[in-house]
N, C-alpha and C. Protein backbone atom coordinates (compact mmCIF):
# COMPACT_ATOMS: atom_id res chain seq x y z
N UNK A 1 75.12 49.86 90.78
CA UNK A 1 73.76 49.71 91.23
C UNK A 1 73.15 51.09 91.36
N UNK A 2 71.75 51.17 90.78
CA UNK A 2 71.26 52.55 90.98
C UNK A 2 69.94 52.81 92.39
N UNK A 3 70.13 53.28 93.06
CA UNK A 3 69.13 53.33 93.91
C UNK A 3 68.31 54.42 93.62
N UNK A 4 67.06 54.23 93.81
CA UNK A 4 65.86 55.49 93.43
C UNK A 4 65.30 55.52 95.22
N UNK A 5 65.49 57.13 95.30
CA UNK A 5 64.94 57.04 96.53
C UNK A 5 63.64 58.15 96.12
N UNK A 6 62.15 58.06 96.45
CA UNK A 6 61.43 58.79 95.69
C UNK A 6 60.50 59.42 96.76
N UNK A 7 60.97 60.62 96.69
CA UNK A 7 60.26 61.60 97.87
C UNK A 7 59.24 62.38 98.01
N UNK A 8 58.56 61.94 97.44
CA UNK A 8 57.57 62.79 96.61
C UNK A 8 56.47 63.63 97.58
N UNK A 9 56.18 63.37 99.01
CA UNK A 9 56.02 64.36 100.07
C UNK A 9 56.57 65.22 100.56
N UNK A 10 57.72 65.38 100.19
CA UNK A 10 58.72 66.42 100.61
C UNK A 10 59.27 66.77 99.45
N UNK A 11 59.44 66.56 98.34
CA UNK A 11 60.10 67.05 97.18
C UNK A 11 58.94 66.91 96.26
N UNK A 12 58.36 66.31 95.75
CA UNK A 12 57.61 66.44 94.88
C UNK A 12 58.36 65.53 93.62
N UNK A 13 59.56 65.16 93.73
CA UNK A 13 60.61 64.35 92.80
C UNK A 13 60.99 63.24 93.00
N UNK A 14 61.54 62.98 92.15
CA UNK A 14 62.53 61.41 92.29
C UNK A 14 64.03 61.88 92.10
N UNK A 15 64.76 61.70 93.27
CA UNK A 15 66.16 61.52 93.57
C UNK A 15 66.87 60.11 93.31
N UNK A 16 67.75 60.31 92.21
CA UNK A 16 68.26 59.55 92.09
C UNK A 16 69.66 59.25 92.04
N UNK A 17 70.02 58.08 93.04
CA UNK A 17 71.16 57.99 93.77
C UNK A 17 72.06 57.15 93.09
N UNK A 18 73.39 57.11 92.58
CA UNK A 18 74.23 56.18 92.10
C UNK A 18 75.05 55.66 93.08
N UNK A 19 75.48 54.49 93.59
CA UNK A 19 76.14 53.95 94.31
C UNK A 19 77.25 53.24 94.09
N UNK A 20 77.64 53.83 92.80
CA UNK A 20 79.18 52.99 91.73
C UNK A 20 80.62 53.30 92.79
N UNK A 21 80.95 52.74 93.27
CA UNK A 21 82.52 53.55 93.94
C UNK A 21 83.85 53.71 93.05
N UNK A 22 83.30 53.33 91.53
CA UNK A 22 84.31 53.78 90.35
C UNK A 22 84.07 55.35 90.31
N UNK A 23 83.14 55.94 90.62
CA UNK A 23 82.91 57.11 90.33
C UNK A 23 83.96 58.21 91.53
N UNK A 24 84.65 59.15 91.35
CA UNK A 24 85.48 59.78 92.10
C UNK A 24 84.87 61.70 92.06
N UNK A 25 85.05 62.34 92.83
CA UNK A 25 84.78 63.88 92.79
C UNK A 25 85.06 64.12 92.02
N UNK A 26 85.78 64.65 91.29
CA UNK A 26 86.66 64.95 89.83
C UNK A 26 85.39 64.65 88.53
N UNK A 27 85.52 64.20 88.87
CA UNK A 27 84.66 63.01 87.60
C UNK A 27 83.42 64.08 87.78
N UNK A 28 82.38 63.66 88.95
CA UNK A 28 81.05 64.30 89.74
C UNK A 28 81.48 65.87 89.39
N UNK A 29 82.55 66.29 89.57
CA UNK A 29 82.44 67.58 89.50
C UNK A 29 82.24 68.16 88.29
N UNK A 30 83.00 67.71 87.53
CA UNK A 30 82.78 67.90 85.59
C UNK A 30 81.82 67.73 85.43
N UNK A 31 80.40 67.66 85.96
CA UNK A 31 79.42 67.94 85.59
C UNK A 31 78.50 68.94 86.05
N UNK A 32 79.28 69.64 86.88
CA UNK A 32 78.45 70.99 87.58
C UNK A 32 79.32 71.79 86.89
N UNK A 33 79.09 73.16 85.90
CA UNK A 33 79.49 73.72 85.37
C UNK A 33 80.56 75.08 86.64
N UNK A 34 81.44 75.05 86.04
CA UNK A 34 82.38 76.45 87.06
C UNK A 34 81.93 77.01 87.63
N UNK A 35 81.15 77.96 86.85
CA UNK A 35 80.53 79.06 87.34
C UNK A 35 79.32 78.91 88.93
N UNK A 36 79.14 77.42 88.49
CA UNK A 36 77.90 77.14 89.79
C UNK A 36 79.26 76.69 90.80
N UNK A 37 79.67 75.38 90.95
CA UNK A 37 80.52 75.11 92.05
C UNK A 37 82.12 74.84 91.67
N UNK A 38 82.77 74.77 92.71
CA UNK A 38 84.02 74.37 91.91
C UNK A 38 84.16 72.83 92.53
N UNK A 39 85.13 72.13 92.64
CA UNK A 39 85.44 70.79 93.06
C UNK A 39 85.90 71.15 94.25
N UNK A 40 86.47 72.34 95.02
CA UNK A 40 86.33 72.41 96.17
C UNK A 40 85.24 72.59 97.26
N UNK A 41 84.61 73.02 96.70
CA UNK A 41 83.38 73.38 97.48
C UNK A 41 82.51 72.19 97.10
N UNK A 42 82.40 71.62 95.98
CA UNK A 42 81.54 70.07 96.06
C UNK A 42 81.94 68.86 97.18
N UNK A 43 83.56 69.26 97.24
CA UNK A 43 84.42 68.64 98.65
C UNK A 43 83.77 68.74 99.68
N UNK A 44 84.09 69.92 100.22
CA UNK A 44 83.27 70.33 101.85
C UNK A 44 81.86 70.47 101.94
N UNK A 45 80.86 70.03 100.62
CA UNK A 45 79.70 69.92 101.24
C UNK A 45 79.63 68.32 101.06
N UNK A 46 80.83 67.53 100.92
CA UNK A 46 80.21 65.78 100.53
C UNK A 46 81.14 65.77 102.15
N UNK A 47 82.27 66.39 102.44
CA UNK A 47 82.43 66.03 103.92
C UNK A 47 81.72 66.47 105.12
N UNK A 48 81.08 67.79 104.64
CA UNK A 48 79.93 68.16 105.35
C UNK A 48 79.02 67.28 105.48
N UNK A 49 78.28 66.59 104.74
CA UNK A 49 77.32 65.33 104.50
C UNK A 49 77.84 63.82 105.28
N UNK A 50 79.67 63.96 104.95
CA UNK A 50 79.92 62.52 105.23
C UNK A 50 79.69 62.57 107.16
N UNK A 51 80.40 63.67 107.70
CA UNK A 51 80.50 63.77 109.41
C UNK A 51 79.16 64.35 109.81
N UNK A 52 78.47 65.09 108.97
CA UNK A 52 77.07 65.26 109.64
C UNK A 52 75.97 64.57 109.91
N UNK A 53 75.87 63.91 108.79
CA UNK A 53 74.94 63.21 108.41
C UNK A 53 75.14 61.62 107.81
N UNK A 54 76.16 60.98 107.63
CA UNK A 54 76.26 59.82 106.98
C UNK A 54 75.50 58.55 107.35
N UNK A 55 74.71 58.71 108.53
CA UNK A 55 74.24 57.47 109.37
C UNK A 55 72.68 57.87 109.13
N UNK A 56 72.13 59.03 108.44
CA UNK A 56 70.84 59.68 107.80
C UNK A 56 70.41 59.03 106.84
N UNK A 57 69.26 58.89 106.39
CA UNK A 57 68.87 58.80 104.89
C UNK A 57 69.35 59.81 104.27
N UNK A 58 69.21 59.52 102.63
CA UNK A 58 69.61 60.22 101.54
C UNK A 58 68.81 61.42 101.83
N UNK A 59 67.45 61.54 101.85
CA UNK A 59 66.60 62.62 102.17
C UNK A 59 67.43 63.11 103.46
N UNK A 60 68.07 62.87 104.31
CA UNK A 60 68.48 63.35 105.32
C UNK A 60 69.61 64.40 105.30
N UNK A 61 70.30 63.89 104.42
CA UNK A 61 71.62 63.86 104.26
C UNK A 61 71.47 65.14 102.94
N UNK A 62 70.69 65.34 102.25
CA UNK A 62 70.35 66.14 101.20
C UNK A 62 69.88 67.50 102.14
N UNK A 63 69.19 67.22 102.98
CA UNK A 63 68.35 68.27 104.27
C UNK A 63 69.84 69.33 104.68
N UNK A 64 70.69 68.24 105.06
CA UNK A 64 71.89 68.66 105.66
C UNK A 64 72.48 69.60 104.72
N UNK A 65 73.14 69.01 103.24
CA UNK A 65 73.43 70.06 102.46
C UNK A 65 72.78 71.51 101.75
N UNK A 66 71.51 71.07 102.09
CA UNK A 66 70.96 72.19 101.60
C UNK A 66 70.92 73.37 102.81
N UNK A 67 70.77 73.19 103.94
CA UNK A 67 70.97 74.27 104.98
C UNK A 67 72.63 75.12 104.47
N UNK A 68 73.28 74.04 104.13
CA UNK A 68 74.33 74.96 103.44
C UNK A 68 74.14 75.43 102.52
N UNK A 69 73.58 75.28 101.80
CA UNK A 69 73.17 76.13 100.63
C UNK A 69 72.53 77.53 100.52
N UNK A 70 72.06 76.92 101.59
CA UNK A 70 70.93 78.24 102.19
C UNK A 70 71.81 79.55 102.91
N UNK A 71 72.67 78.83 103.44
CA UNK A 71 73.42 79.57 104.53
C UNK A 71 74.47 80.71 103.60
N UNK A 72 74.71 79.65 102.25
CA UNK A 72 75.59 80.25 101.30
C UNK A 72 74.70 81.72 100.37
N UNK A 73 73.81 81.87 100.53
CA UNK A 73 72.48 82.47 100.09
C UNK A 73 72.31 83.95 100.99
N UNK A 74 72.83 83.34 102.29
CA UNK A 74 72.44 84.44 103.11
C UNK A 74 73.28 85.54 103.84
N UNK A 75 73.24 86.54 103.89
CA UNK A 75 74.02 87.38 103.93
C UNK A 75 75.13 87.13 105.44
N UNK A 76 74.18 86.86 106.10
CA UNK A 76 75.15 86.36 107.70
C UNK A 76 75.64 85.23 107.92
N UNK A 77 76.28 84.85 106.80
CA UNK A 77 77.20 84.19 106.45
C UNK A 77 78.07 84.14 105.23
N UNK A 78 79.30 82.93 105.27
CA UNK A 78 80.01 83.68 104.24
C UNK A 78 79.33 83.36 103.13
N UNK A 79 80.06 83.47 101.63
CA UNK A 79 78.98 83.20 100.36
C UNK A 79 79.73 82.40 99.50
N UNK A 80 80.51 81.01 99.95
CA UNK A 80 81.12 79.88 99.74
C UNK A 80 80.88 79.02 100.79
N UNK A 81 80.45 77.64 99.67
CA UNK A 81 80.23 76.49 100.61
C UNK A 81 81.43 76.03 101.74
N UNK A 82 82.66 76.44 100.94
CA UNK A 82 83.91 75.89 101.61
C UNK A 82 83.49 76.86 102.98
N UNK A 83 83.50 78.09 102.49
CA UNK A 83 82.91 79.06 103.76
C UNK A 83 82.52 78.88 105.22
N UNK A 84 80.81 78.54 104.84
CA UNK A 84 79.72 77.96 105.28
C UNK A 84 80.28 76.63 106.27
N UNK A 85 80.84 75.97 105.50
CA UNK A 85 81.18 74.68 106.37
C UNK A 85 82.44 75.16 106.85
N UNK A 86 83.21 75.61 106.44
CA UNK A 86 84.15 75.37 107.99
C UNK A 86 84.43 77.26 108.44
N UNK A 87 83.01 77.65 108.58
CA UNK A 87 83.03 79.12 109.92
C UNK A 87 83.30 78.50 110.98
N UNK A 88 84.09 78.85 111.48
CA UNK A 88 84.54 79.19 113.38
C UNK A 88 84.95 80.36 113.64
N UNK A 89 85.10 80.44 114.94
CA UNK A 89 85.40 81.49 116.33
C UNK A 89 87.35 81.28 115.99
N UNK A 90 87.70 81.99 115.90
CA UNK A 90 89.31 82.09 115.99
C UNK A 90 90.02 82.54 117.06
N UNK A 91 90.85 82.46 116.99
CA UNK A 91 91.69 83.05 118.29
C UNK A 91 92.26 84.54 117.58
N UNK A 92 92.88 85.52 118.22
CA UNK A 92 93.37 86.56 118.09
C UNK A 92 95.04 86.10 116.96
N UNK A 93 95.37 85.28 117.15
CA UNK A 93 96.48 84.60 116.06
C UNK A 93 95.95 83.64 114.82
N UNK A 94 94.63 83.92 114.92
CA UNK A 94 94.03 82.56 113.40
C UNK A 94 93.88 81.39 114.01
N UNK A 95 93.90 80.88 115.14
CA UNK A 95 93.50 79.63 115.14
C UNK A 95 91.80 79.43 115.66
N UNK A 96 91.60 77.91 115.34
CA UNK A 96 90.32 77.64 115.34
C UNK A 96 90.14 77.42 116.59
N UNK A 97 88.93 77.92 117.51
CA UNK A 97 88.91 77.56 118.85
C UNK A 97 88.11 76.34 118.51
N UNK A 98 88.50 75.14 119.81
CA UNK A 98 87.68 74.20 119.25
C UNK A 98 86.35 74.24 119.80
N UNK A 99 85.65 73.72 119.66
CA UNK A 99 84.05 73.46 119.83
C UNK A 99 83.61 74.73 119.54
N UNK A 100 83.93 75.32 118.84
CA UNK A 100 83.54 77.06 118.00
C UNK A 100 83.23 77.02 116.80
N UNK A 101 82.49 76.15 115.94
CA UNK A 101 82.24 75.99 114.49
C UNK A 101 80.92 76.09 114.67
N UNK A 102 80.57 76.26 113.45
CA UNK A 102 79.30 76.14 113.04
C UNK A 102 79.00 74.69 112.74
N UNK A 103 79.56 73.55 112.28
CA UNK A 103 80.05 72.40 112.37
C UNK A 103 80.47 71.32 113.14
N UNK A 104 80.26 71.01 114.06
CA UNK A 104 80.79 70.56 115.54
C UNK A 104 81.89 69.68 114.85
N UNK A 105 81.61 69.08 113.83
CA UNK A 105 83.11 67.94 113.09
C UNK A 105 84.15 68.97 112.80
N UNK A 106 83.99 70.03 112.57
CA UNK A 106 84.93 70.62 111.68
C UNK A 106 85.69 70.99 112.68
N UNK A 107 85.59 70.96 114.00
CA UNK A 107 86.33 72.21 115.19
C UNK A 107 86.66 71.02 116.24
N UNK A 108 86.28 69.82 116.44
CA UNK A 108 85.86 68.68 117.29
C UNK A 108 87.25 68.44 118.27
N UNK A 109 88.37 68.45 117.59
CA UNK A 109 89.83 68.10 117.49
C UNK A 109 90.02 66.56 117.33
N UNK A 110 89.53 65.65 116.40
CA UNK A 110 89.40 64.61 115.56
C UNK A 110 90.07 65.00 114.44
N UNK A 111 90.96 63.76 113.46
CA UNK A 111 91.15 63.75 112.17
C UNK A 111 89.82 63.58 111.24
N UNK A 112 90.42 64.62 110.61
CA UNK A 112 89.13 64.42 109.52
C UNK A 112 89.19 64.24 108.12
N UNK A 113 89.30 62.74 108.27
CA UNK A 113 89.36 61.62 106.86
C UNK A 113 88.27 60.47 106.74
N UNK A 114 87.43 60.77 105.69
CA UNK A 114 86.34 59.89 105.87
C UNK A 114 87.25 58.59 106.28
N UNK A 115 86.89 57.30 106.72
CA UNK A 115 87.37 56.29 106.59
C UNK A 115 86.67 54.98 106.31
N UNK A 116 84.97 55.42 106.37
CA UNK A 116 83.87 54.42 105.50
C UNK A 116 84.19 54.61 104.06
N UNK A 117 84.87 54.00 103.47
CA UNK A 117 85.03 54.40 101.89
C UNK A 117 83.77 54.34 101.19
N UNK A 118 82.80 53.17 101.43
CA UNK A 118 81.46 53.60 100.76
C UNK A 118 81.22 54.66 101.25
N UNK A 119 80.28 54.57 102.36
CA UNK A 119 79.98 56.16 103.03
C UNK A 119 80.34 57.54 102.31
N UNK A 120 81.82 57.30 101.79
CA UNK A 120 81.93 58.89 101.70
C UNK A 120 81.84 58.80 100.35
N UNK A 121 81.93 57.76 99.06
CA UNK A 121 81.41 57.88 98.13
C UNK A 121 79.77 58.11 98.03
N UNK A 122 79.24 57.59 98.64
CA UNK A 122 77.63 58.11 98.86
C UNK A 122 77.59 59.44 99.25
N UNK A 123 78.52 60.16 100.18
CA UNK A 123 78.23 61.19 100.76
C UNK A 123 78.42 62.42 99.08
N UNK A 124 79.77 61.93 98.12
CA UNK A 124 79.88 62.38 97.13
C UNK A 124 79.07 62.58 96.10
N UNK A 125 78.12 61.48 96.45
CA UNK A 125 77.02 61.51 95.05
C UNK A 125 75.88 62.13 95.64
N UNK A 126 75.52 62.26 97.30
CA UNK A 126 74.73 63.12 97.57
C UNK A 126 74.90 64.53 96.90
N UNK A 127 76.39 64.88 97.47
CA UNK A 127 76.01 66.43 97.30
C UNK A 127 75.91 66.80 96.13
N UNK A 128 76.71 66.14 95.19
CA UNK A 128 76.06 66.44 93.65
C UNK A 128 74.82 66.78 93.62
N UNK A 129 73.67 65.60 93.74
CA UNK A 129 72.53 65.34 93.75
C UNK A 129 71.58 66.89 94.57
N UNK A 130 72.59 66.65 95.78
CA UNK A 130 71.96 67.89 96.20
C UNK A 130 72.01 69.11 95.56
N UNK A 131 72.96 69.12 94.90
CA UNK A 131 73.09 70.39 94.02
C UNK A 131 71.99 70.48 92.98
N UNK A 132 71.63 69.31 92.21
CA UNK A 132 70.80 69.29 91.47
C UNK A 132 69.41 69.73 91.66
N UNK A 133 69.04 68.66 92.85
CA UNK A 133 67.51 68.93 93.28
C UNK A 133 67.38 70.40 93.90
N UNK A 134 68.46 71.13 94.69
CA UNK A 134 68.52 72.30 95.15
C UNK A 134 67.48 73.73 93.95
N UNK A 135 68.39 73.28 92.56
CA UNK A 135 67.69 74.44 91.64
C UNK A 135 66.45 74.32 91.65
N UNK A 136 65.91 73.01 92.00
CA UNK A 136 64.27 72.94 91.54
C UNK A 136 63.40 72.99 92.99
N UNK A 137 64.48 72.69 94.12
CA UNK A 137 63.00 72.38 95.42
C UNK A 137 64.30 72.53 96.72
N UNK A 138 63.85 73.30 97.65
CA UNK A 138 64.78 73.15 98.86
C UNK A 138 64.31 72.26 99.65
N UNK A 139 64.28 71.22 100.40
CA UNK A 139 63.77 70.60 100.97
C UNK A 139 63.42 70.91 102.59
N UNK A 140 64.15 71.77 102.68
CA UNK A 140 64.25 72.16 104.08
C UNK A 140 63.45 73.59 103.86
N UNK A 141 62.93 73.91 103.47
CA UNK A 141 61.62 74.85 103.34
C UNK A 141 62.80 76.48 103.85
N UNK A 142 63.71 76.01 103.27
CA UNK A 142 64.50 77.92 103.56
C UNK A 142 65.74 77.64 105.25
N UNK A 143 65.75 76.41 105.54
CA UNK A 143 66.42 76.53 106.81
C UNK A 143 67.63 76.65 106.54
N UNK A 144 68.39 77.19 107.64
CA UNK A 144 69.81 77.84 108.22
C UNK A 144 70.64 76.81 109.13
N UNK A 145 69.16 76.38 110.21
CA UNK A 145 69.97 75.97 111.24
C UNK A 145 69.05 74.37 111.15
N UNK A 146 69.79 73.15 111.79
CA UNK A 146 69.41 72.58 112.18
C UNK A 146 70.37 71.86 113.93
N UNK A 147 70.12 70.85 114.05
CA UNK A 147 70.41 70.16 115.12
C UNK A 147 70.05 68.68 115.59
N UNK A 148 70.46 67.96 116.49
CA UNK A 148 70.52 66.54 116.42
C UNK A 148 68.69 66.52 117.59
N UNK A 149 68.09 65.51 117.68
CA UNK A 149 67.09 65.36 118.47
C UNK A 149 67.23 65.83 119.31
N UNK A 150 68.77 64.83 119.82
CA UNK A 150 69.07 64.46 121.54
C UNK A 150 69.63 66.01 122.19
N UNK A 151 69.97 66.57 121.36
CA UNK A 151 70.16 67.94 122.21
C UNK A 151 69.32 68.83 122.07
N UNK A 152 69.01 69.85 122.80
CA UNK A 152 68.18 71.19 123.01
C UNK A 152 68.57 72.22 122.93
N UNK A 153 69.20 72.94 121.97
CA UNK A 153 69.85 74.48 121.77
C UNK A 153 69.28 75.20 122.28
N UNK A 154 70.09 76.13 123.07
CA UNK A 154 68.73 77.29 123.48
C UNK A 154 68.29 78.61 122.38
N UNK A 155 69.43 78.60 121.30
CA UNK A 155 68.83 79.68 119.95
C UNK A 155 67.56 78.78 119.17
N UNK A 156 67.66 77.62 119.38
CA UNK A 156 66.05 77.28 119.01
C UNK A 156 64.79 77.58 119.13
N UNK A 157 64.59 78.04 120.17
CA UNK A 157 63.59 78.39 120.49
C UNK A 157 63.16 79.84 120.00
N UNK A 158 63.94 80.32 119.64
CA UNK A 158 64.00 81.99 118.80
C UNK A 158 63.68 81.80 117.58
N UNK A 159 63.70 80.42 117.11
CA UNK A 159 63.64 80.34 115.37
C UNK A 159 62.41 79.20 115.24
N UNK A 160 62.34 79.37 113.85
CA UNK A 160 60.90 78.69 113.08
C UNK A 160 61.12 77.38 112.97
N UNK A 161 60.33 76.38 113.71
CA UNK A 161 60.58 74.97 112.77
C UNK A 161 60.11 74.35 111.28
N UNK A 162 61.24 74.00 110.63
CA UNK A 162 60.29 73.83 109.53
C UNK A 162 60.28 72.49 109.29
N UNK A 163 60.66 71.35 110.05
CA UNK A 163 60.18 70.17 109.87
C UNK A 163 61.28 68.89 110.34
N UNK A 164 61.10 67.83 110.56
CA UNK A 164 61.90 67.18 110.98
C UNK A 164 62.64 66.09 109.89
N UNK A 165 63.98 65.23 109.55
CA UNK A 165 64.14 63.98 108.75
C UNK A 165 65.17 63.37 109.74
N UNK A 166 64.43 62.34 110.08
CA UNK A 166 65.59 61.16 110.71
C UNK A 166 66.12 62.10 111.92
N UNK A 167 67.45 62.26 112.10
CA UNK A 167 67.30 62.28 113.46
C UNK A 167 68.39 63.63 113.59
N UNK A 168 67.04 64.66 112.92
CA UNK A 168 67.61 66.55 112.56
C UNK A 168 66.21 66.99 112.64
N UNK A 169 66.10 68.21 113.52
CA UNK A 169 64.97 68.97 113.41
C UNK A 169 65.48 70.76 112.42
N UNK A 170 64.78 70.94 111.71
CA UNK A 170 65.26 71.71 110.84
C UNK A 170 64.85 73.35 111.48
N UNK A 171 65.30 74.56 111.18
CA UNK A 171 64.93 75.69 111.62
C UNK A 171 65.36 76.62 110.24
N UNK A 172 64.52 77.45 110.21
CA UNK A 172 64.59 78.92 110.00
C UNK A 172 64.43 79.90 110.61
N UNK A 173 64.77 81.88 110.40
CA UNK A 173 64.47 82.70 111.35
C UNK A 173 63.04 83.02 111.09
N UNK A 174 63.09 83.65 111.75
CA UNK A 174 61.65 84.49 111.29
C UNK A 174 61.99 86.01 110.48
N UNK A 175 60.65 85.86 109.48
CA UNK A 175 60.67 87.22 108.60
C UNK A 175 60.94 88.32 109.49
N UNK A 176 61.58 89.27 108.51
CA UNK A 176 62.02 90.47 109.18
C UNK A 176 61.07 91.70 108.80
């Protein structure tokens, strides 16, 4: 089944979503050439998508990957998606302190195995997708950071809003 989700206030495009669960990463990945991503890093931004965002719209969930993208872009951070998604705070011996990610899933102390099998095939064909629409339109107008409604960061208030989807308010810094 093909779903068209068509965004055309915020993208200016038509995103289009495949929802086959014959389709596997491997497969999705052979079509992003090496040099752009590898199949690892198409990984951690579809599990990035699946624990961040999976209960989002597609537009939502695209919002989500692209702040990684962005993040991968920017110098104060690392310059791999695998990177990007799982930065944390370490301990003096390498370990991950928990609730120290940039990720709150990634550091949480939860297993982390999708276990919606649709879900995380959707989450797979997002980030493709996101990869795609990324070359032509960011959707998140340049953001870094986002966050859930229900909480109130206090580094928010230091940074730019650039707009809200479903239930993420989006941020950038300000020019330097």
């Amino acid at each position: 089944m093909i779903v068209k989700l068509i965004a055309k206030a915020v993208l200016g495009i038509a995103i289009v979503m495949t929802t086959t669960a014959s389709a596997n990463l491997e497969a999705v990945s052979k079509k992003v050439p090496k040099t752009e991503i590898s199949a690892n890093d198409l990984n951690c931004l579809a599990q990035n998508i699946y624990f961040e965002a999976r209960n989002q719209s597609q537009l939502g969930q695209i919002a989500v990957a692209h702040v990684v993208l962005n993040r991968v872009k920017d110098e104060a951070y690392p310059n791999s998606i695998c990177g990007v998604v799982k930065q944390a705070k370490l301990t003096s011996d390498g370990k991950i302190i928990k609730h120290r990610c940039q990720f709150s899933w990634f550091c949480d102390g939860t297993i982390k195995i999708p276990r919606d099998k649709k879900m995380w095939e959707s989450a797979k064909h997002v980030a493709y997708q996101a990869l795609k629409i990324y070359k032509v339109k960011d959707v998140t107008n340049g953001s870094t950071f986002y966050h859930a409604t229900y909480v109130k960061p206090s580094w928010s208030k230091q940074l730019i809003k650039t707009l809200r989807i479903d239930d993420h308010i989006f941020y950038k810094r300000h020019p330097v």
